[in-house]
Every structure is written in C-alpha cells, then in structure tokens.
Protein backbone atom coordinates (compact mmCIF):
# COMPACT_ATOMS: atom_id res chain seq x y z
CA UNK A 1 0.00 0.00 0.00
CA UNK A 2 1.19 3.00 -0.79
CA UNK A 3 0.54 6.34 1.25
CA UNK A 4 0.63 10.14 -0.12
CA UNK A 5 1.07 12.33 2.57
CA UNK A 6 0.14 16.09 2.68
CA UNK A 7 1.79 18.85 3.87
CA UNK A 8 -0.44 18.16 7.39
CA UNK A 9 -2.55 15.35 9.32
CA UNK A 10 -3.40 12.60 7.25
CA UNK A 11 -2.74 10.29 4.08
CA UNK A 12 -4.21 9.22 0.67
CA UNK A 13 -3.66 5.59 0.33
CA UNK A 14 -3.56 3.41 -2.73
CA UNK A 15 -4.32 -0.05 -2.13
CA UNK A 16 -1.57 -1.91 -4.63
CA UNK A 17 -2.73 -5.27 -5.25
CA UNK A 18 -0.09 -7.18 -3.50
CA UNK A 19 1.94 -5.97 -6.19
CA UNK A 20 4.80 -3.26 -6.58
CA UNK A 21 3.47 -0.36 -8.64
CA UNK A 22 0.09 0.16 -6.70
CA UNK A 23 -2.14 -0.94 -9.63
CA UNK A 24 -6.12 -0.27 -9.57
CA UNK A 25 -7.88 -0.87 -12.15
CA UNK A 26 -10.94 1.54 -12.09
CA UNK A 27 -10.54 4.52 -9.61
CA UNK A 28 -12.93 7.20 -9.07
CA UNK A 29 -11.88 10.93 -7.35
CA UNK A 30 -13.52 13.62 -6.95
CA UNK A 31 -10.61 16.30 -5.90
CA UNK A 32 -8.65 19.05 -6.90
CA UNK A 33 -5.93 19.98 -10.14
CA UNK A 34 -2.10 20.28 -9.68
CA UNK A 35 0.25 20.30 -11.63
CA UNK A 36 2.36 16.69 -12.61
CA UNK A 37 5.71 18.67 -12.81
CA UNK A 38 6.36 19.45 -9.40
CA UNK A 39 3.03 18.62 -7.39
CA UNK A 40 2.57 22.45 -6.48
CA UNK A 41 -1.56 22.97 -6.00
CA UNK A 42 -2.89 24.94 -8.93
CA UNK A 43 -6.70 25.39 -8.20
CA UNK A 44 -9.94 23.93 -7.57
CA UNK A 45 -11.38 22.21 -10.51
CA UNK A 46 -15.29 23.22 -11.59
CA UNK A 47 -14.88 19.66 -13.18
CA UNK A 48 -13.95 18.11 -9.98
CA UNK A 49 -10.66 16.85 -11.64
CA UNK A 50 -7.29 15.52 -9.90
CA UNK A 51 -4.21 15.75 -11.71
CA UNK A 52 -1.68 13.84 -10.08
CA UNK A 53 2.14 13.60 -11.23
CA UNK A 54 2.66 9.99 -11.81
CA UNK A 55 4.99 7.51 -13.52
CA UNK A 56 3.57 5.39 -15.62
CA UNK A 57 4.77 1.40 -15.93
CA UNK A 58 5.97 1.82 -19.78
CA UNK A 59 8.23 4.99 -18.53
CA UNK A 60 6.72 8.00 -20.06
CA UNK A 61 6.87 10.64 -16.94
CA UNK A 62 6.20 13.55 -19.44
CA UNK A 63 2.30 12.62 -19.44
CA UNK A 64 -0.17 14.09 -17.02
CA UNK A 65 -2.45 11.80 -15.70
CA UNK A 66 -5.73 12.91 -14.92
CA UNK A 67 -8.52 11.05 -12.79
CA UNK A 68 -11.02 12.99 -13.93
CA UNK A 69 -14.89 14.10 -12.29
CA UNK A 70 -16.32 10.48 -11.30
CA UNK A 71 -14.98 8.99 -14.45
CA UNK A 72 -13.24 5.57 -14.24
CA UNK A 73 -9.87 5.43 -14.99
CA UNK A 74 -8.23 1.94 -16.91
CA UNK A 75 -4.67 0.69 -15.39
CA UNK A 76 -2.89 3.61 -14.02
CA UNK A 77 -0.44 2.55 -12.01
CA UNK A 78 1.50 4.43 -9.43
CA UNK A 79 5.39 2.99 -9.24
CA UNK A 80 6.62 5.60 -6.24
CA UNK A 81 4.82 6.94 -3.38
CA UNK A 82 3.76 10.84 -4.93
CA UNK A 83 4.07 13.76 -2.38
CA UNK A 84 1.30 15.60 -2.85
CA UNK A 85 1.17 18.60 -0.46
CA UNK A 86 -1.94 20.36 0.76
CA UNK A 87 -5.14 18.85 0.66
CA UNK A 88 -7.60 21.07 2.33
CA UNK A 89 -10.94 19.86 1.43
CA UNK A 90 -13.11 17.42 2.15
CA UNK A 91 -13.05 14.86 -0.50
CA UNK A 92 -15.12 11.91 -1.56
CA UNK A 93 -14.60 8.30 -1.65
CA UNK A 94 -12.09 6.60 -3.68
CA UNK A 95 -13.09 2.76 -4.53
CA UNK A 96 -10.67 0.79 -6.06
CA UNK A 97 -12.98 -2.56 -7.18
CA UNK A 98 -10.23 -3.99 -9.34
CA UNK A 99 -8.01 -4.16 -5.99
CA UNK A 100 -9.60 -4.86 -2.84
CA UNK A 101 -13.10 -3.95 -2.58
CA UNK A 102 -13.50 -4.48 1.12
CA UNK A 103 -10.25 -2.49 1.48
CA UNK A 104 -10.80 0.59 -0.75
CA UNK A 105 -8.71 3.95 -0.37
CA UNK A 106 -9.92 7.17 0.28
CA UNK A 107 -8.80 10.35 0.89
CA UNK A 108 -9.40 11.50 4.50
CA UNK A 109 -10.07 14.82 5.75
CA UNK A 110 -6.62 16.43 6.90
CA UNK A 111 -7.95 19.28 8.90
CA UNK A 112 -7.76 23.05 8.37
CA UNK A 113 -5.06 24.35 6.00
CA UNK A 114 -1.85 26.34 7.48
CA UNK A 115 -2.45 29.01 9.15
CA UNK A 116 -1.71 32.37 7.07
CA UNK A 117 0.51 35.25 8.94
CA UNK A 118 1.03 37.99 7.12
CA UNK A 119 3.43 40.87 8.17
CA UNK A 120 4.43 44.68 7.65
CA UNK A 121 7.05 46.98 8.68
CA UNK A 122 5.69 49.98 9.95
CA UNK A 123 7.76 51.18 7.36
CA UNK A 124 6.66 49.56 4.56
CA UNK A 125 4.09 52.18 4.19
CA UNK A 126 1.47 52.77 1.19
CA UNK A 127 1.15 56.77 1.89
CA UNK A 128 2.11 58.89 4.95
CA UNK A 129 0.76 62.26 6.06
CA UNK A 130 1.93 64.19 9.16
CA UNK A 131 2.22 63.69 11.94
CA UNK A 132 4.06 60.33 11.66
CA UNK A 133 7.59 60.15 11.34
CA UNK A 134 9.76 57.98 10.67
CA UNK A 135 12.37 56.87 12.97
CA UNK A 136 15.38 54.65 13.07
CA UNK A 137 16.27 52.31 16.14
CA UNK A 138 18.19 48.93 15.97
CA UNK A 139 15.86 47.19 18.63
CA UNK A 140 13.08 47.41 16.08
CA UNK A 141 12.14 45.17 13.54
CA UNK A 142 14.24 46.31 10.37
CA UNK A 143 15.41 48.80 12.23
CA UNK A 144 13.21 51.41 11.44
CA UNK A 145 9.41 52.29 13.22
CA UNK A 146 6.95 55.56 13.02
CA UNK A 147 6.01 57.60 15.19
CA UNK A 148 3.16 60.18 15.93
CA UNK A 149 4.97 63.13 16.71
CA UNK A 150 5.23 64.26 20.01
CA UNK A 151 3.95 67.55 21.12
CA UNK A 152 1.31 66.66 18.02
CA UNK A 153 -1.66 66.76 20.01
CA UNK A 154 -4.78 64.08 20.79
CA UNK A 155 -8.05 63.32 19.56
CA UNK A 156 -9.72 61.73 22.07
CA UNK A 157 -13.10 62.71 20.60
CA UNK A 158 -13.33 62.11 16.92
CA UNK A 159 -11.04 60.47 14.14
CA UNK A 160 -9.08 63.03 12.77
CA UNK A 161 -9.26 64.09 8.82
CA UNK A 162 -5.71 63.53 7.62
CA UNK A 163 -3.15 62.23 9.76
CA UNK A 164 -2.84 58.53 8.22
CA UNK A 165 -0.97 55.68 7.06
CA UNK A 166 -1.73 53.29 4.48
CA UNK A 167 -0.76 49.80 3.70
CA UNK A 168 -1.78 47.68 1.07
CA UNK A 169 -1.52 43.62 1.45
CA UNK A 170 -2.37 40.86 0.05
CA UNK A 171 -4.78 37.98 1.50
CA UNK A 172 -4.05 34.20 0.37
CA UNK A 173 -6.65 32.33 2.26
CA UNK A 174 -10.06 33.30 2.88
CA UNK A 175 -10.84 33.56 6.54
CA UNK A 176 -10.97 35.73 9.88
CA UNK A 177 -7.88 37.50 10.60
CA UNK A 178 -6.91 38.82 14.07
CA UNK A 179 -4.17 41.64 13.46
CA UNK A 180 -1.81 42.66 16.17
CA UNK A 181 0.57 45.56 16.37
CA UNK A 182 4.41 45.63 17.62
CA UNK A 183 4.21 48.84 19.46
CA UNK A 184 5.24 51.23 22.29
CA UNK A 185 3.67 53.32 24.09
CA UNK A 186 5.66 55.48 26.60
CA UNK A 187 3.07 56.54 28.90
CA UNK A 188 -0.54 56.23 29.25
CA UNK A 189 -1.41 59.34 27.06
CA UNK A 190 1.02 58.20 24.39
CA UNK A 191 -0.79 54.51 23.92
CA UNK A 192 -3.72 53.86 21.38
CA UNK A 193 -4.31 54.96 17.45
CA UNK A 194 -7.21 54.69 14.89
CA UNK A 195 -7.42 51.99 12.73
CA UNK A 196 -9.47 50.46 9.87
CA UNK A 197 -9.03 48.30 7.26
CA UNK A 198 -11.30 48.31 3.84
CA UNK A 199 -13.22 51.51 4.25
CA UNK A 200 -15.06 49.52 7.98
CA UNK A 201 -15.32 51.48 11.02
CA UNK A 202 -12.76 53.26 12.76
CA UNK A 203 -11.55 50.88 15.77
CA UNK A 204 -9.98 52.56 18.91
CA UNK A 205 -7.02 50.46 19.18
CA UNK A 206 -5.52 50.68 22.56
CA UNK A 207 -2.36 49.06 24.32
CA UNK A 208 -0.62 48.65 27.22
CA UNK A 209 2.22 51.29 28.03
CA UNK A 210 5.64 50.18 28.47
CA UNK A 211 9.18 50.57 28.47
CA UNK A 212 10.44 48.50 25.15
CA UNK A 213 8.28 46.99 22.51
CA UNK A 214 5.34 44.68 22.82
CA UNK A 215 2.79 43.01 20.67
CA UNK A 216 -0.76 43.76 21.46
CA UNK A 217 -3.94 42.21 19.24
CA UNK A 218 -6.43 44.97 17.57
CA UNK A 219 -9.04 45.53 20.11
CA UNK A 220 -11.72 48.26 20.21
CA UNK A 221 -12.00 50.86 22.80
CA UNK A 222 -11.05 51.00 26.42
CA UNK A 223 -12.75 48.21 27.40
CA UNK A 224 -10.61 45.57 25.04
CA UNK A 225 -13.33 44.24 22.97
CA UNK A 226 -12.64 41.73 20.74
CA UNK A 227 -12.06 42.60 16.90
CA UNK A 228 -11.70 40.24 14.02
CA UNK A 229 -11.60 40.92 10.19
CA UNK A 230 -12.95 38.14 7.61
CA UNK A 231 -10.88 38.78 4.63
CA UNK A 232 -11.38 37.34 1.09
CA UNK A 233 -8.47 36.36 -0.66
CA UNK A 234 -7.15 39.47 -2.16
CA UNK A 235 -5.70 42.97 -2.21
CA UNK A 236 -6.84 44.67 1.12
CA UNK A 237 -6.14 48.07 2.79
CA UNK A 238 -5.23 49.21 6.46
CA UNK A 239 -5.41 52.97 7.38
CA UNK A 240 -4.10 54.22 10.95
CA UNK A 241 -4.65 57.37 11.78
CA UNK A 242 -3.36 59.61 14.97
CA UNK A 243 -4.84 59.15 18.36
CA UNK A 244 -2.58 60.55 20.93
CA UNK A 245 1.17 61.87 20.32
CA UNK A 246 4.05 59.96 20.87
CA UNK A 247 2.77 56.44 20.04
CA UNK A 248 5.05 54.50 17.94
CA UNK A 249 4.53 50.79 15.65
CA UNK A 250 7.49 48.55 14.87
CA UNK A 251 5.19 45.87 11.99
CA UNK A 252 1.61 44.64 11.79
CA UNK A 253 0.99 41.16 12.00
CA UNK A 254 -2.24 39.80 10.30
CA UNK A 255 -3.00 36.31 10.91
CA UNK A 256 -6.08 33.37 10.97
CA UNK A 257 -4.53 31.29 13.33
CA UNK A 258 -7.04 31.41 16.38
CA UNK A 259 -3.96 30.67 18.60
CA UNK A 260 -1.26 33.03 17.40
C-alpha cells in the first residue's frame, strides 16, 4: 500500500494489489488539479478533476495523468509513493474494485489548511501624512518604526481628517484575521491609534504602556473588545490614523490562526 502524505494530518492511500506499482484498475476521485511537474496545488477544478504527477509502468513521466470528475480510470499505475502537499478539502470516496473492494482507499479529511501570517514593517508604508515620522532604532524590527509626533496633540473625541498611514496587502486564504501591532507606548497618554481596514469602522485600538516593545492584538476601545476581520483572498487596505502623540509601531501582523 502505498501512502501520499500532505503537507499536514493525514494520508491518501492506494491499495496496490499485493503488487509493486500500486495498480487499480478503475478509480474514481472527486478532488482538486495540480500540476504533474512538481506537485505544487494549482486550483480547484469546476470539473472536480485531480491531476496527479505519476509515472507510468511503460516509462513516459512527461504525461499528465488525470482522474477525472467520477470517471473511471483503466490501469494507471502508481510505481513511487507521490508527495502531494496540501489537501484542504473534504473529499469523496475513492473505490478501487479492481483491488480490494473491502479495502478501498480514500482520501481522509486532513484538517484546516496552514495558518496564514502575514506581516508589515511599519515602514513599509502605502502613503504617509503628518504627523508620523519615521524613525530609526536597531531594537526594532528592520530597524526602522513611526512615530506620531510628540507635542502633536490628541483626539480623544473624533477620528481626525488627515493624519494617516496606508498599507496595502495581500490575502491568500479566505478567513478571519486577528491583526496585532508591535508597538510602544511610553506613557498612558502616548498609547492607542485609529485603525481600519477596507473603508469599515474606525476601531480605537488601545495598548498597554511600556518601556520596550510589545505586541498587542487589535481591540476596540477601552474596554478591550474583541475585533476580528474576515478577509477574502485578495488585495486589502489598512489605514491608521493619529490618536494621541508619541505612540510609535514597529510591523503589523495579520493572521487566521485562532492561537497566534
């Protein structure tokens, strides 16, 4: 038996007859496409079609074979266990009947798919206005961070026009996305900024105060409330704007991993 295993949890087998190679006679998948040169995932098939890179018993490894939407399949034989990475669906029953019937492979469920982090230098910015500066300081990530200047002023009671920066990144995987800030905040009038991301609400992000850097998750107002952003795979925008002077950001971290 041979066993394909994805980049996480658990295994396609192919039941192989008793005999090297892995042959089945008729097999029926309904999957995904990739691509037979180097396994990478290309996209999900409307067709319901699985390309898998194979080598097949007369030698020829320049073919693609295809087990296509519910269609059976005559004598393709698999002579090396295939690394097929990924696998993040749900798939349906393979039946090998030319093999063992009572025994027949399947793909099995291997969980959720990676977790996506996604992260920006403060830095990195799309557009800048005043009153954030850029600073330089080898402690921080890339060794660069902005800051709202101090002696600025606060705006405790509305979001202010102006005083923003943009970024612009890119989503892989559909999902909810926490997003957490490396920041600083010298004192507890120097600790909290505006931010927004795809034209939503303003969010009053606040943070502790402290002497050297920390990471603190997106939250809304005073009281800490819980904030999470479901993304579609994409180009996305985040706008910060100015809340009190003297805050500073190191990088934004964006992530779906409940846990991070």
């Amino acid at each position: 038996m041979y066993r394909v295993d994805p980049a996480t949890a658990d295994i396609l087998e192919t039941v192989d007859n008793n005999q090297e190679g892995g042959v089945a006679s008729s097999v029926k998948i309904e999957g995904l496409a990739w691509d037979a040169q180097n396994n990478r995932l290309i996209a999900f098939d409307d067709n319901n079609n699985l390309y898998v890179d194979q080598t097949l018993e007369n030698g020829n490894n320049s073919s693609l074979g295809s087990i296509s939407g519910l269609t059976d399949v005559e004598a393709l034989e698999f002579t090396r266990p295939m690394n097929i990475p990924g696998l993040y669906r749900n798939l349906a029953t393979v039946t090998v009947p030319g093999a063992f019937d009572r025994d027949a492979s399947h793909y099995r469920n291997p969980g959720p798919a990676p977790a996506q982090t996604i992260t920006i230098e403060a830095e990195d910015y799309l557009t800048t206005q005043s009153p954030w500066t850029l600073q330089s300081d080898a402690g921080a990530s890339g060794g660069q961070y902005l800051e709202v200047a101090p002696g600025s002023g606060d705006h405790y009671d509305a979001v202010p026009d102006g005083m923003e920066v943009t970024y612009a990144f890119t989503v892989d995987e559909t999902g909810t996305y926490r997003v957490l800030g490396q920041v600083h905040g010298p004192d507890t009038s120097s600790n909290s900024f505006y931010v927004s991301i795809d034209g939503g609400a303003w969010i009053e992000f606040h943070f502790d105060s402290s002497v050297g850097w920390i990471v603190a998750e997106i939250t809304d107002g005073p009281e800490l409330t819980q904030v999470t952003f479901d993304l579609a795979s994409g180009q996305h925008t985040m706008r910060v704007r100015a809340r009190e002077d003297g805050a500073t950001v190191d990088k934004w971290t964006l992530t779906n991993d409940p846990l991070a």
